[in-house]
C-alpha atoms as a PDB file:
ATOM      1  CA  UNK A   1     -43.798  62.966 -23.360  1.00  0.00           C
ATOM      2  CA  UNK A   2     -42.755  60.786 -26.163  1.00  0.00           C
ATOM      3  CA  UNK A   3     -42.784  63.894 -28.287  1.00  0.00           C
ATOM      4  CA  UNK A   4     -40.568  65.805 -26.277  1.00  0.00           C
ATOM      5  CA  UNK A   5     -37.760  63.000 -26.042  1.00  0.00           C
ATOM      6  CA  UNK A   6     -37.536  62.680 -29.073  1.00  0.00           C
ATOM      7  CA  UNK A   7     -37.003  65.876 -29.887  1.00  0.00           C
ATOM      8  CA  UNK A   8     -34.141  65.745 -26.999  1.00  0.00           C
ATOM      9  CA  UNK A   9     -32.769  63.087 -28.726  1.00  0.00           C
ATOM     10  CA  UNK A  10     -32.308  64.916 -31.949  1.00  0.00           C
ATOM     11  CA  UNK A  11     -30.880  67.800 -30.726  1.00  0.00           C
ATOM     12  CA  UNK A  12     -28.352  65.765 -28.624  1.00  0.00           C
ATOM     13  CA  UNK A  13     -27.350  63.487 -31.579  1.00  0.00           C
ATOM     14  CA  UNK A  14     -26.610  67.013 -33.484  1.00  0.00           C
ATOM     15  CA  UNK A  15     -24.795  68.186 -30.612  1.00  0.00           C
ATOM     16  CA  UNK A  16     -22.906  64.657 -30.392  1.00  0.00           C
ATOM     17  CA  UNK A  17     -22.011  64.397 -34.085  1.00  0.00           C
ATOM     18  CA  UNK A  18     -20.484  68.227 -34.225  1.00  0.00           C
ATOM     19  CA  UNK A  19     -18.545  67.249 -31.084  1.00  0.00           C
ATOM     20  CA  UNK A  20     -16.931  64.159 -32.908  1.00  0.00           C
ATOM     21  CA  UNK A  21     -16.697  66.062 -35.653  1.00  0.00           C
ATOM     22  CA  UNK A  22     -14.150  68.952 -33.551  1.00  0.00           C
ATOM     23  CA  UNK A  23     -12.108  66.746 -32.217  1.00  0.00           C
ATOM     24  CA  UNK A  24      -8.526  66.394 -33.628  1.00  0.00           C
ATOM     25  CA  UNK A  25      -8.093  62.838 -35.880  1.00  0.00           C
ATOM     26  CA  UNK A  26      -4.418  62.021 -37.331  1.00  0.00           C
ATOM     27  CA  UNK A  27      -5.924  64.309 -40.199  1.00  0.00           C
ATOM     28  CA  UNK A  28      -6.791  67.039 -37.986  1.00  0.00           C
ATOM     29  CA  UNK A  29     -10.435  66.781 -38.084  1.00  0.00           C
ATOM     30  CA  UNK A  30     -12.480  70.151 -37.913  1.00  0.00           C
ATOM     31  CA  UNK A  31     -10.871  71.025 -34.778  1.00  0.00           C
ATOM     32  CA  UNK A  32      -8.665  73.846 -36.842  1.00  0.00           C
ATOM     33  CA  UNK A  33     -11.943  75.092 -38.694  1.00  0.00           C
ATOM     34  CA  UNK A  34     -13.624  76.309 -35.132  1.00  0.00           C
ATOM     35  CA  UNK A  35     -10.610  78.117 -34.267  1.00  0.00           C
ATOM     36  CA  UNK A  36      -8.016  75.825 -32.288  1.00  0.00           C
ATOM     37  CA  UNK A  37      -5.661  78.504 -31.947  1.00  0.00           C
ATOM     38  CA  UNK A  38      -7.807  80.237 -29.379  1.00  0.00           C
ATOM     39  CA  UNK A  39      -9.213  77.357 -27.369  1.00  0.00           C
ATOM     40  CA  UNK A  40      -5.599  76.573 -26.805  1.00  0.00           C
ATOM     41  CA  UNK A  41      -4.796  79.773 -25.986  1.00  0.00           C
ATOM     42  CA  UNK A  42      -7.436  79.681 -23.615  1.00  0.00           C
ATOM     43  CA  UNK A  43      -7.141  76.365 -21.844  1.00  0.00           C
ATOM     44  CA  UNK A  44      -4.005  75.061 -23.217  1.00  0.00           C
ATOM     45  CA  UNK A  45      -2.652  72.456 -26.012  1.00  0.00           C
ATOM     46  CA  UNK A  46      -3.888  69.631 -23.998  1.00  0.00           C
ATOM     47  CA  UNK A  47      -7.426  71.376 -22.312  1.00  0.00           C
ATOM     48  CA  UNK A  48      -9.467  71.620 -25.770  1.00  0.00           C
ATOM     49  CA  UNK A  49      -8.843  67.895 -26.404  1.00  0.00           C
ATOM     50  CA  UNK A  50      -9.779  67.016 -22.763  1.00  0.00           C
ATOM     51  CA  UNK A  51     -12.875  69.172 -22.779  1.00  0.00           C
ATOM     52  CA  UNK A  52     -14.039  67.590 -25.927  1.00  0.00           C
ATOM     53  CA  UNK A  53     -13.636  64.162 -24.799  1.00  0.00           C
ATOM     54  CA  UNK A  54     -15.265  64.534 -21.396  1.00  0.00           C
ATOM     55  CA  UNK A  55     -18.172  66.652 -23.448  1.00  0.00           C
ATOM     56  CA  UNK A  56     -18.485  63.648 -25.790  1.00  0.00           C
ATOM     57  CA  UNK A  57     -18.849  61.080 -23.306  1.00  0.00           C
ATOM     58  CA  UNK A  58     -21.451  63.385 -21.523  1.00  0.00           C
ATOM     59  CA  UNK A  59     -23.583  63.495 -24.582  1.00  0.00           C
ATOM     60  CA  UNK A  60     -22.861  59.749 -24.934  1.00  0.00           C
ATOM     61  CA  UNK A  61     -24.507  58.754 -21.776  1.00  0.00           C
ATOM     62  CA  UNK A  62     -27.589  61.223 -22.262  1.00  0.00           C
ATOM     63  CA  UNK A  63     -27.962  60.271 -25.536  1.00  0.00           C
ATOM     64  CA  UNK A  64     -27.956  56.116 -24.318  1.00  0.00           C
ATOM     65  CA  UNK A  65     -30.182  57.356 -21.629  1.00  0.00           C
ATOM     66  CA  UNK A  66     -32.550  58.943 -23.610  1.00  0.00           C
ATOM     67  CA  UNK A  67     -32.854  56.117 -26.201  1.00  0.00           C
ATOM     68  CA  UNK A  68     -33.752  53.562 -23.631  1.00  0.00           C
ATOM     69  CA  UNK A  69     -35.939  56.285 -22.302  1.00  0.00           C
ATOM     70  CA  UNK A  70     -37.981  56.396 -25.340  1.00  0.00           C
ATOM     71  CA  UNK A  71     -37.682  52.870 -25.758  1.00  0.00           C
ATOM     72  CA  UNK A  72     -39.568  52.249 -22.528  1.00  0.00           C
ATOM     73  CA  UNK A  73     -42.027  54.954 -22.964  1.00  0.00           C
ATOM     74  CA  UNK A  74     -43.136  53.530 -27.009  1.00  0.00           C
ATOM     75  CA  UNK A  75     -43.572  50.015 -25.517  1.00  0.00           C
ATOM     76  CA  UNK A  76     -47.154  48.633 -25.105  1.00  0.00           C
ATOM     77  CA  UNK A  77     -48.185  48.847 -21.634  1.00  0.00           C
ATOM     78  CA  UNK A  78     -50.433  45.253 -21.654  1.00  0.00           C
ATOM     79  CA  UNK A  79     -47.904  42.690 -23.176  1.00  0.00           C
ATOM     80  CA  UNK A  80     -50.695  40.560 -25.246  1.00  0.00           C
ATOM     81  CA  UNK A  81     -49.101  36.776 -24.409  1.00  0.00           C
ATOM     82  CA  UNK A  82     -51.622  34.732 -26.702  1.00  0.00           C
ATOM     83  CA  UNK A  83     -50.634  34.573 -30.590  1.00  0.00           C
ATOM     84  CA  UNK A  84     -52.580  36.698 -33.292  1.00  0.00           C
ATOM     85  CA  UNK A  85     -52.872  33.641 -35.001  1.00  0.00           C
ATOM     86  CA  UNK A  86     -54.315  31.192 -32.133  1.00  0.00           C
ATOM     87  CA  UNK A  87     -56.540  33.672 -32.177  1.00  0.00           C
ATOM     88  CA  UNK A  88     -57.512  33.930 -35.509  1.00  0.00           C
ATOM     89  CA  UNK A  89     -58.385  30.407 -35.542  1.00  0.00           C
ATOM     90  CA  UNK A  90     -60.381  30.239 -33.082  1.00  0.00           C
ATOM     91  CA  UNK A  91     -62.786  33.001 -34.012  1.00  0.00           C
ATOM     92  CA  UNK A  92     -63.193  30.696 -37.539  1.00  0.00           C
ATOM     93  CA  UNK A  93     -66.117  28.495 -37.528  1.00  0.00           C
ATOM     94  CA  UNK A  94     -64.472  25.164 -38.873  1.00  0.00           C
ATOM     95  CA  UNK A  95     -67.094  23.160 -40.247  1.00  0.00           C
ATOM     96  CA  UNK A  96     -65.456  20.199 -42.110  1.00  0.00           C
ATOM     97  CA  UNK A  97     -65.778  19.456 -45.881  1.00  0.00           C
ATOM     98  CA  UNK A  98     -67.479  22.534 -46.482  1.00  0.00           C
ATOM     99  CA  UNK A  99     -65.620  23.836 -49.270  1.00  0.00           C
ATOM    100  CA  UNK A 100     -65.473  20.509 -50.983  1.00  0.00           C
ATOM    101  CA  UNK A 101     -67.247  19.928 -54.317  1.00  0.00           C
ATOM    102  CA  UNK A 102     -69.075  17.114 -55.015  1.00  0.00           C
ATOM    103  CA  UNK A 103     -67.961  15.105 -57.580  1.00  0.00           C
ATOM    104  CA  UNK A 104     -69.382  14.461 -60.822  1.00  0.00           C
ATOM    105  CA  UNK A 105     -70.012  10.983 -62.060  1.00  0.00           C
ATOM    106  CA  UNK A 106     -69.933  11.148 -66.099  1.00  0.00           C
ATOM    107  CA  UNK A 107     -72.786  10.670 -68.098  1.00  0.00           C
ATOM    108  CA  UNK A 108     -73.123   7.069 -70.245  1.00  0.00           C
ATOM    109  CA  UNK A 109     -73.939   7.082 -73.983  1.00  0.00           C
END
């Protein structure tokens, strides 16, 4: 399942990115590269812009969706609420001043 959103996911960021990518900026964008001149011939000067921005916030909203989709779906089903490390100690068997050395009184000449 996990899998398969994923590869959703991808395929709507692609999708999302070439729609961004089509729509007119102040420097034209890459609108004019897909052939402008016939989508407004076909739905007007105004309709290409407004079809892009309604398809972008489409993919917008499945693409949010979808993220907290996967984000719920990766998340460990048992939430584990003692620390790793209060754990850890208490599996050690403490005993106290075992890994002291004894010390060494000096020899007399």
């Amino acid at each position: 399942m996990q899998g398969f959103l994923i590869t959703i996911h991808t395929l709507v960021s692609l999708l999302l990115v070439m729609v961004i990518l089509m729509q007119a900026s102040q420097g034209g964008g890459l609108s004019g590269t897909f052939g402008s001149g016939a989508t407004s011939a076909i739905m007007g000067g105004r309709g290409a812009a407004s079809l892009l921005s309604k398809l972008t916030t489409w993919l917008v909203i499945v693409f949010m969706t979808l993220a907290l989709l996967i984000s719920f779906f990766s998340s460990p089903s048992v939430a584990e609420t003692e620390s790793l490390l209060k754990k850890e100690a208490e599996s050690r068997i403490i005993t106290p001043g075992a890994d002291l050395s004894l010390p060494t009184i000096p020899e007399k000449q």
